[in-house]
PDB file of N, CA and C in Angstrom:
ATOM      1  N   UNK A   1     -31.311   5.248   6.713  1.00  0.00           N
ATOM      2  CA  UNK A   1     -30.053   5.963   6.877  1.00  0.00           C
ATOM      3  C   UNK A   1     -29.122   5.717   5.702  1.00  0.00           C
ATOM      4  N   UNK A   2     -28.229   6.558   5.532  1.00  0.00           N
ATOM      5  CA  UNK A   2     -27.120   6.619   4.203  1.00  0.00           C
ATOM      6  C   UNK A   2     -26.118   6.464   5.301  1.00  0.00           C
ATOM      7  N   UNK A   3     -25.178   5.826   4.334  1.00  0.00           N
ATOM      8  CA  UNK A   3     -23.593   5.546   4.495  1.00  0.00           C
ATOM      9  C   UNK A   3     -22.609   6.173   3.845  1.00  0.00           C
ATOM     10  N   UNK A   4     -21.751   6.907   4.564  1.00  0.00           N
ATOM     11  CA  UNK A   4     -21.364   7.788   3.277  1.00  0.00           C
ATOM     12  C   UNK A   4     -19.213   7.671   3.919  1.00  0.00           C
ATOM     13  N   UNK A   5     -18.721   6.929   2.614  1.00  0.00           N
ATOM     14  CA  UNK A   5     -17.634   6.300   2.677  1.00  0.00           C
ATOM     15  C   UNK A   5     -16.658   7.983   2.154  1.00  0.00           C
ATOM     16  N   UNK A   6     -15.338   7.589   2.433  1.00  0.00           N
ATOM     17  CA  UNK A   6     -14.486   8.439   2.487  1.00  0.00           C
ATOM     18  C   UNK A   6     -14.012   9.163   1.291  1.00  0.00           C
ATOM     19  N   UNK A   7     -14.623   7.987   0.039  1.00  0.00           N
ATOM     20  CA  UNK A   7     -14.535   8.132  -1.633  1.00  0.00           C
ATOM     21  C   UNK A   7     -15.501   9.446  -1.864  1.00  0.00           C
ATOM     22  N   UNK A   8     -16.217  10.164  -0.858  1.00  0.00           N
ATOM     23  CA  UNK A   8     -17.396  10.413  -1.201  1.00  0.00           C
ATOM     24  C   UNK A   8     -18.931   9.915  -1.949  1.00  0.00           C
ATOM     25  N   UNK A   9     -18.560   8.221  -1.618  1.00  0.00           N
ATOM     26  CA  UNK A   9     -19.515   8.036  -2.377  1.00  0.00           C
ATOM     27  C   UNK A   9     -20.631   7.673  -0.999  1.00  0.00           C
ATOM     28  N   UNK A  10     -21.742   7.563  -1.455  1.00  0.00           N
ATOM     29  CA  UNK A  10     -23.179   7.181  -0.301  1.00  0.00           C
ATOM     30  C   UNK A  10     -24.022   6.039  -0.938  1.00  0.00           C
ATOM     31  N   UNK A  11     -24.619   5.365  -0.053  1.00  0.00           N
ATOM     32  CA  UNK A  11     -25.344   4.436  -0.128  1.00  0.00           C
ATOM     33  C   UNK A  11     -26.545   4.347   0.704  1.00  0.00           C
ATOM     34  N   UNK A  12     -26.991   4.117   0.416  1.00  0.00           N
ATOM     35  CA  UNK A  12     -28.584   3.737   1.573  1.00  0.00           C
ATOM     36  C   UNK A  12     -27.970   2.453   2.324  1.00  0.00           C
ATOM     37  N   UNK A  13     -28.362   2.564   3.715  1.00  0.00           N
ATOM     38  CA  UNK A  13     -27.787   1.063   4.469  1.00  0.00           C
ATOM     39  C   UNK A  13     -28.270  -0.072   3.937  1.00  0.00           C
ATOM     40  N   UNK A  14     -29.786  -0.089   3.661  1.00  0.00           N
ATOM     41  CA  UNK A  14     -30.403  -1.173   3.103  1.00  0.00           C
ATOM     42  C   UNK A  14     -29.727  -1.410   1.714  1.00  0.00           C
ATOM     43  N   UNK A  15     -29.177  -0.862   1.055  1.00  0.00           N
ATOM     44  CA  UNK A  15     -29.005  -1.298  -0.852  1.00  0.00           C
ATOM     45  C   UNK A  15     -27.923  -2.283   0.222  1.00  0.00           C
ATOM     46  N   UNK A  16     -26.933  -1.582   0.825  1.00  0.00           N
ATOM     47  CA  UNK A  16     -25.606  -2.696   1.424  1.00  0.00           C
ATOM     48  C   UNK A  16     -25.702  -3.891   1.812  1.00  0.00           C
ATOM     49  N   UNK A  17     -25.027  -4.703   1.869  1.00  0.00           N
ATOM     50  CA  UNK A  17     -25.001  -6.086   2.724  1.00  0.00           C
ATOM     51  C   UNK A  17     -24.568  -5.688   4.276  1.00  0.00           C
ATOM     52  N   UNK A  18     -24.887  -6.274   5.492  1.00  0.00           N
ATOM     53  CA  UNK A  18     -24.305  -6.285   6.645  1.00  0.00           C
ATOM     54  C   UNK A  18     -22.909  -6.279   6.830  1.00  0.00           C
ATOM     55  N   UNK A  19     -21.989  -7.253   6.077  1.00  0.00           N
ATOM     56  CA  UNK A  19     -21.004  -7.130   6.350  1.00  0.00           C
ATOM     57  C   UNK A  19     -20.254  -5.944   5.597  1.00  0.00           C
ATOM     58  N   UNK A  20     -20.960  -5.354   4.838  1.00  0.00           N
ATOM     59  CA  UNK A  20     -19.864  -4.175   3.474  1.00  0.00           C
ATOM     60  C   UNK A  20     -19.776  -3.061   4.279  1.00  0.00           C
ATOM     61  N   UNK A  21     -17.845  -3.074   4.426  1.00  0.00           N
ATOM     62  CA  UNK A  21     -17.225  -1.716   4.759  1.00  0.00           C
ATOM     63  C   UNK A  21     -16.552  -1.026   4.174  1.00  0.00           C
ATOM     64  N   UNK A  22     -16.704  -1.281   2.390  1.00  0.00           N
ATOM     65  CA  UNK A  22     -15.940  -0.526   1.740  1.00  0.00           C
ATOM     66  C   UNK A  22     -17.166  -0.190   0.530  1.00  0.00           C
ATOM     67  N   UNK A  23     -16.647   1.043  -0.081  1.00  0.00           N
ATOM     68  CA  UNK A  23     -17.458   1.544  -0.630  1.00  0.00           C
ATOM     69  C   UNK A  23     -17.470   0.318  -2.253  1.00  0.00           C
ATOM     70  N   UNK A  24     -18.516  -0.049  -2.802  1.00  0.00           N
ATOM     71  CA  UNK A  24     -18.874  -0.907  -3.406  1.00  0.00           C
ATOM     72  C   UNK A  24     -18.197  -0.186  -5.148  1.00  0.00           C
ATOM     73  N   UNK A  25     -17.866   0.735  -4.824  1.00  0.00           N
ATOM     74  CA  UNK A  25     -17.538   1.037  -6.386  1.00  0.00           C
ATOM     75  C   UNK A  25     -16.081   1.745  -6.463  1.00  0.00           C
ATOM     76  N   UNK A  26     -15.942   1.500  -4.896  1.00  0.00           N
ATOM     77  CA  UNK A  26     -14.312   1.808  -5.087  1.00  0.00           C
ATOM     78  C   UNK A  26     -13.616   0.490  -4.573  1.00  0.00           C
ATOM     79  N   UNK A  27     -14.241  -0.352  -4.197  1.00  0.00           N
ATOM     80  CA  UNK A  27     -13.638  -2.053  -3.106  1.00  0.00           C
ATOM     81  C   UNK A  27     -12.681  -2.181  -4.330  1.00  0.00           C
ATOM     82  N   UNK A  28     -12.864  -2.435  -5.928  1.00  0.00           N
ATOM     83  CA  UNK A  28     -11.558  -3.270  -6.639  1.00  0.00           C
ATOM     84  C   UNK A  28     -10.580  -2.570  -6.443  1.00  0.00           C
ATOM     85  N   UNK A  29     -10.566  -0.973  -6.856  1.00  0.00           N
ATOM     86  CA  UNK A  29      -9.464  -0.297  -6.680  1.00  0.00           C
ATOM     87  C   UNK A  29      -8.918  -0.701  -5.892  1.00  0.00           C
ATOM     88  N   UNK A  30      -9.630  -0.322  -4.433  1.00  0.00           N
ATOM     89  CA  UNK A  30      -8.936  -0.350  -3.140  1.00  0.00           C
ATOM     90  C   UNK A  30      -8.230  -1.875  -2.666  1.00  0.00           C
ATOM     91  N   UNK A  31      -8.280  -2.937  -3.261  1.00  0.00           N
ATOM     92  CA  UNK A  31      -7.957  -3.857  -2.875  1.00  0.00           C
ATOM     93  C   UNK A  31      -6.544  -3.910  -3.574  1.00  0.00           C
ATOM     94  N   UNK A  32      -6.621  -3.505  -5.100  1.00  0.00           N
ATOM     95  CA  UNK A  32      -5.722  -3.445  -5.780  1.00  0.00           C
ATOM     96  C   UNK A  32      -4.467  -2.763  -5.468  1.00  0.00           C
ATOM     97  N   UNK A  33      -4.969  -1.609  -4.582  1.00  0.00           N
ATOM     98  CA  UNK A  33      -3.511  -0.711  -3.955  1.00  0.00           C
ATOM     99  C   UNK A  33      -2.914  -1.489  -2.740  1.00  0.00           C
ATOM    100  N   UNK A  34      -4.289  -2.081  -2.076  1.00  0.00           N
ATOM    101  CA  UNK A  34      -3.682  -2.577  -0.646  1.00  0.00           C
ATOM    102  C   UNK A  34      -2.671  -3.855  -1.284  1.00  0.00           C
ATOM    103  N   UNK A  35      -3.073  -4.513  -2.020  1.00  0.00           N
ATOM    104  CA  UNK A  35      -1.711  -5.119  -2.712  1.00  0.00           C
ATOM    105  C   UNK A  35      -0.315  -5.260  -2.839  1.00  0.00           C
ATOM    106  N   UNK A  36      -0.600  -3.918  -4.053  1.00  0.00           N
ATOM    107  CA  UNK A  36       1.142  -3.426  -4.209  1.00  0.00           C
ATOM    108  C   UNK A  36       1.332  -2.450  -2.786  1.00  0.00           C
ATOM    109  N   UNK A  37       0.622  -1.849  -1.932  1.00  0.00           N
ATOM    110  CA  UNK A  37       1.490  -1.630  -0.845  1.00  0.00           C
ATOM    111  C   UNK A  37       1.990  -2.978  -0.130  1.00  0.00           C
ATOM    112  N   UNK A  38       1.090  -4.008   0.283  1.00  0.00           N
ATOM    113  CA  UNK A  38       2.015  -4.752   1.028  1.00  0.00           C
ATOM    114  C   UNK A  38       2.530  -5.640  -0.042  1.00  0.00           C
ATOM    115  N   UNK A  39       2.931  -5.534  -1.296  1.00  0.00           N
ATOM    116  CA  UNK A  39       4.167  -6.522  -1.785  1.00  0.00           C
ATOM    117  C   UNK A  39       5.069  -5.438  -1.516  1.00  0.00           C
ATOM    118  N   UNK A  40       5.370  -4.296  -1.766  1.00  0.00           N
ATOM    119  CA  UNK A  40       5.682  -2.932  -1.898  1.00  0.00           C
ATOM    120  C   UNK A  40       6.855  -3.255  -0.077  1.00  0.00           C
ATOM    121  N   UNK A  41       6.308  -3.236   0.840  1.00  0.00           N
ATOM    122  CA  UNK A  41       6.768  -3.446   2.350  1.00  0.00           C
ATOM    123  C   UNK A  41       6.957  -5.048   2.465  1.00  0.00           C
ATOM    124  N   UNK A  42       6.587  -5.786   1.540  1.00  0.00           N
ATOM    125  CA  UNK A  42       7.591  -7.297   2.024  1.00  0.00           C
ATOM    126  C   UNK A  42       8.727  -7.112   1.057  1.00  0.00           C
ATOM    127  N   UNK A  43       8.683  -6.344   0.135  1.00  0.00           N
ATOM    128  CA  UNK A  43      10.248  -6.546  -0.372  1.00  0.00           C
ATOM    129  C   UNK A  43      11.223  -5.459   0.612  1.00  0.00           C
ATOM    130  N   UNK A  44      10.766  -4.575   1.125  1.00  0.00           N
ATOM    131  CA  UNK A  44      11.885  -3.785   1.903  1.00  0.00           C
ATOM    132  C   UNK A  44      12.863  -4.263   2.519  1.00  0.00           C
ATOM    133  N   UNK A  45      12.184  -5.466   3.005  1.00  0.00           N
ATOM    134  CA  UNK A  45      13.342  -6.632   4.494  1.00  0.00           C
ATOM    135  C   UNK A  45      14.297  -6.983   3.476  1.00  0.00           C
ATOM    136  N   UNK A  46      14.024  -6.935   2.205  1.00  0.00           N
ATOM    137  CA  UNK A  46      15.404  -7.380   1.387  1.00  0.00           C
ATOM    138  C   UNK A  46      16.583  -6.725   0.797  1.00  0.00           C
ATOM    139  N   UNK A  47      17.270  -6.450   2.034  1.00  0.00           N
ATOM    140  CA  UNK A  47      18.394  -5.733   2.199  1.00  0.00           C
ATOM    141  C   UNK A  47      19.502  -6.419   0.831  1.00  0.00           C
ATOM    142  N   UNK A  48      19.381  -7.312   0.668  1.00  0.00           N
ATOM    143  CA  UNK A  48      20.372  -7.741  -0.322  1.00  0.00           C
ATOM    144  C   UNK A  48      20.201  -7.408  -1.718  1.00  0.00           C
ATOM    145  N   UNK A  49      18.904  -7.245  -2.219  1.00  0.00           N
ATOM    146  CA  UNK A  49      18.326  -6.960  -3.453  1.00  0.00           C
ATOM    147  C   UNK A  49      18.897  -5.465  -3.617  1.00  0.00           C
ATOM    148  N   UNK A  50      18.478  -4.386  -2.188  1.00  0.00           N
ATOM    149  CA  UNK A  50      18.771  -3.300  -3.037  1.00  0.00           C
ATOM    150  C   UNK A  50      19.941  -3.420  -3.284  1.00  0.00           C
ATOM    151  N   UNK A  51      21.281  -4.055  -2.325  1.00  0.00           N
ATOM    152  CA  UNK A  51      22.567  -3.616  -2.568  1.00  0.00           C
ATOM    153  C   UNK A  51      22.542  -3.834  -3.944  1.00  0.00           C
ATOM    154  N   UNK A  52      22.473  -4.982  -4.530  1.00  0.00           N
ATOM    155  CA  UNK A  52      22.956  -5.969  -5.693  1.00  0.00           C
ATOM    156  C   UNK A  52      22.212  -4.637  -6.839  1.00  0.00           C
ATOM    157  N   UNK A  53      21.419  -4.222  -6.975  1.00  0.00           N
ATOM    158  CA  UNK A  53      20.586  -3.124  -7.386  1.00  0.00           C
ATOM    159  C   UNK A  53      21.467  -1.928  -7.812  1.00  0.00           C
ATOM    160  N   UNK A  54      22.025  -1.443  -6.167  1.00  0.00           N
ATOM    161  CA  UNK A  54      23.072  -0.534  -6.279  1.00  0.00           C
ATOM    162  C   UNK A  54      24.147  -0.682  -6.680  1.00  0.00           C
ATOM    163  N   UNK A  55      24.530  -1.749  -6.682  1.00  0.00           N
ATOM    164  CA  UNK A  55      26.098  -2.364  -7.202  1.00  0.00           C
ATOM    165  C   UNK A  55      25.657  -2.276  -8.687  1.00  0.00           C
ATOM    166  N   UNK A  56      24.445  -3.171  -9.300  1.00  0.00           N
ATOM    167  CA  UNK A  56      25.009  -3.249 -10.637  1.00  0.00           C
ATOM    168  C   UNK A  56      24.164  -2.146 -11.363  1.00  0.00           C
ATOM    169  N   UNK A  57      24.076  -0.823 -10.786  1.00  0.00           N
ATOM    170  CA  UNK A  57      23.321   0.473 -11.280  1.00  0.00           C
ATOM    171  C   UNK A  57      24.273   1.071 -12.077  1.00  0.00           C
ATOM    172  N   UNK A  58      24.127   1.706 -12.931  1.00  0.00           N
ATOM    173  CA  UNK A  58      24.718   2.992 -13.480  1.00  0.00           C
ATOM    174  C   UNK A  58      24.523   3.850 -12.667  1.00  0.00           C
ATOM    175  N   UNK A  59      23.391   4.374 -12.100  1.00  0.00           N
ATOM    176  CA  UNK A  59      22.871   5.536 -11.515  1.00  0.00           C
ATOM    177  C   UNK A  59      22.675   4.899 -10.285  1.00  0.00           C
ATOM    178  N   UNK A  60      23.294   4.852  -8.882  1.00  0.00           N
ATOM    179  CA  UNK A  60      23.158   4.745  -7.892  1.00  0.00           C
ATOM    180  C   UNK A  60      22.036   5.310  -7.107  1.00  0.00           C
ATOM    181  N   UNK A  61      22.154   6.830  -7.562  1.00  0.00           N
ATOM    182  CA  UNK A  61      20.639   7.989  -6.983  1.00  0.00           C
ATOM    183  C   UNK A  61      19.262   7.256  -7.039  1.00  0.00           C
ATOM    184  N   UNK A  62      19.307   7.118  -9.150  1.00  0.00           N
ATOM    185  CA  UNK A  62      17.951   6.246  -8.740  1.00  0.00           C
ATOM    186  C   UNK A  62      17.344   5.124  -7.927  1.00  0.00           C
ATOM    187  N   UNK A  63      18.471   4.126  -7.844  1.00  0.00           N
ATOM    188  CA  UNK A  63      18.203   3.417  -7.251  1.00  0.00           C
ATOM    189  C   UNK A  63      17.304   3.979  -5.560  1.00  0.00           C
ATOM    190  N   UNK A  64      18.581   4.565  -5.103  1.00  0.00           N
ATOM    191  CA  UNK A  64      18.102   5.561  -3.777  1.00  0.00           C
ATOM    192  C   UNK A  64      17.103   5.669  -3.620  1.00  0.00           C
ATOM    193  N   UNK A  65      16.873   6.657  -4.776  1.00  0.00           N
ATOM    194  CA  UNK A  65      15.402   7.851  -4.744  1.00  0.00           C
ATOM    195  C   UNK A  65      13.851   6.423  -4.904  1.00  0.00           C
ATOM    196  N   UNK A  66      14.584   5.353  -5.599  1.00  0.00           N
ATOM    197  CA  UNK A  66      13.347   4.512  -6.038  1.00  0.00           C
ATOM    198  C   UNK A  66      12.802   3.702  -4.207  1.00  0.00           C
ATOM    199  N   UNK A  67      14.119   3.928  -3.781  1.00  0.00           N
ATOM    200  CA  UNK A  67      13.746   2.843  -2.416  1.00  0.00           C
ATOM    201  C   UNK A  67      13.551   3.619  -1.207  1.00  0.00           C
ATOM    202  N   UNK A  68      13.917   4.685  -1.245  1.00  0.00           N
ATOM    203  CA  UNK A  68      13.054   5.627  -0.665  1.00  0.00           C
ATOM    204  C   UNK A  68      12.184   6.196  -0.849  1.00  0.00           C
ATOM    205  N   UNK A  69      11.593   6.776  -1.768  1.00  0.00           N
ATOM    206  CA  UNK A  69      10.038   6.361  -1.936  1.00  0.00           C
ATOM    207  C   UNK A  69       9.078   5.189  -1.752  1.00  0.00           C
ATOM    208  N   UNK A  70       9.671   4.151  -1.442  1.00  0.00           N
ATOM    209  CA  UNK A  70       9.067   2.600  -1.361  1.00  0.00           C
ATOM    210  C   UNK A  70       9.035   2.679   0.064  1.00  0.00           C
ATOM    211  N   UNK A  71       9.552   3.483   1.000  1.00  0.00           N
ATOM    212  CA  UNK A  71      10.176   3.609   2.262  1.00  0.00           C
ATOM    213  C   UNK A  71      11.039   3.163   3.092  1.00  0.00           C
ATOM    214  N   UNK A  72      11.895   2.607   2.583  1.00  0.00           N
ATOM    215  CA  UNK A  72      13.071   1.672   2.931  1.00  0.00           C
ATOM    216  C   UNK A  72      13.398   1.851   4.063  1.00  0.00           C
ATOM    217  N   UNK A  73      13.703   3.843   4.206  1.00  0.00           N
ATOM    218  CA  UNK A  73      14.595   4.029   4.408  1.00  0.00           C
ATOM    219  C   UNK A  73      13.411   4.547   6.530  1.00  0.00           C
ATOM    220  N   UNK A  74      12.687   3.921   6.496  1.00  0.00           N
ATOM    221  CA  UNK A  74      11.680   4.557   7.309  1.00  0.00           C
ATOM    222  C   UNK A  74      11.924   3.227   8.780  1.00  0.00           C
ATOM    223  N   UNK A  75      11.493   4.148  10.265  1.00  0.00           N
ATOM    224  CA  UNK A  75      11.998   2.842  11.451  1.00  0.00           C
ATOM    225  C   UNK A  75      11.200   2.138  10.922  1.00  0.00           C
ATOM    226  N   UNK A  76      11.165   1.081  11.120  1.00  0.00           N
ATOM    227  CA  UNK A  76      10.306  -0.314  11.630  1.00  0.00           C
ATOM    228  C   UNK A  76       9.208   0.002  12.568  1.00  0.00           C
ATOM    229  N   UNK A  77       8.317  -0.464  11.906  1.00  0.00           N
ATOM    230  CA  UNK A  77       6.839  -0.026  13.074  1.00  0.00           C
ATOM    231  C   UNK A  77       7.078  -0.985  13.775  1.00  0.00           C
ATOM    232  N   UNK A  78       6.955  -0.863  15.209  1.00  0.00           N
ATOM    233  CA  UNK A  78       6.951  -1.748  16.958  1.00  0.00           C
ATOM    234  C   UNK A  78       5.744  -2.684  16.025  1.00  0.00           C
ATOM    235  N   UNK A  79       6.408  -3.871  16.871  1.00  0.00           N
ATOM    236  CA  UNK A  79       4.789  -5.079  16.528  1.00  0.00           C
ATOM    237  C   UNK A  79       4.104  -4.479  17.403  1.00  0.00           C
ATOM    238  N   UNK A  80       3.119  -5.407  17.519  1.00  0.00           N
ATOM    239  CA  UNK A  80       1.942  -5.348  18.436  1.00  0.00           C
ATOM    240  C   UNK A  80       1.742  -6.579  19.017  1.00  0.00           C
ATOM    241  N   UNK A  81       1.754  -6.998  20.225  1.00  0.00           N
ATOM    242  CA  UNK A  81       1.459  -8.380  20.649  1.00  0.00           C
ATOM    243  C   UNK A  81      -0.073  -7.811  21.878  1.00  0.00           C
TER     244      UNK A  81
END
C-alpha cells in the first residue's frame, strides 16, 4: 500500500518507519512553520509589548495591521481539560 500525505507527496508504507506521520520531504519545513506559529501565539499574551510598540511607532496602523495578522486581535480558543 502507498501513503499519500497532504503535500501530495506518496510513499510505499514499507520505504516508511511505523511511527512516520509526516511526509519525509516536507517534515523540516513543516516543523519549521509549526515553530514560528507557536512563538508567533506565545507572544500575543503580551499585551504590553504591543502597547510600548504602539506608543513608540511613527505609524500606529502598522503596528495594527502587523498584530493583526499575527492574530492578536482573535477570541481565545476555550482550553480543553
Amino acid at each position: 500500500p502507498a501513503l499519500h500525505f497532504m503535500c501530495m507527496h506518496s510513499f510505499h508504507a514499507r520505504c516508511l518507519g511505523d511511527q512516520e506521520r509526516d511526509c519525509p520531504k516536507c517534515a523540516a519545513e513543516n516543523r519549521t512553520v509549526l515553530e514560528i506559529k507557536r512563538s508567533l501565539e506565545s507572544s500575543l499574551s503580551d499585551h504590553d509589548k504591543f502597547f510600548q510598540q504602539l506608543e513608540n511607532s511613527d505609524d500606529g496602523f502598522s503596528v495594527v495591521a502587523d498584530y493583526f495578522g499575527r492574530g492578536i486581535f482573535l477570541s481565545p480558543k476555550p482550553r480543553e481539560e
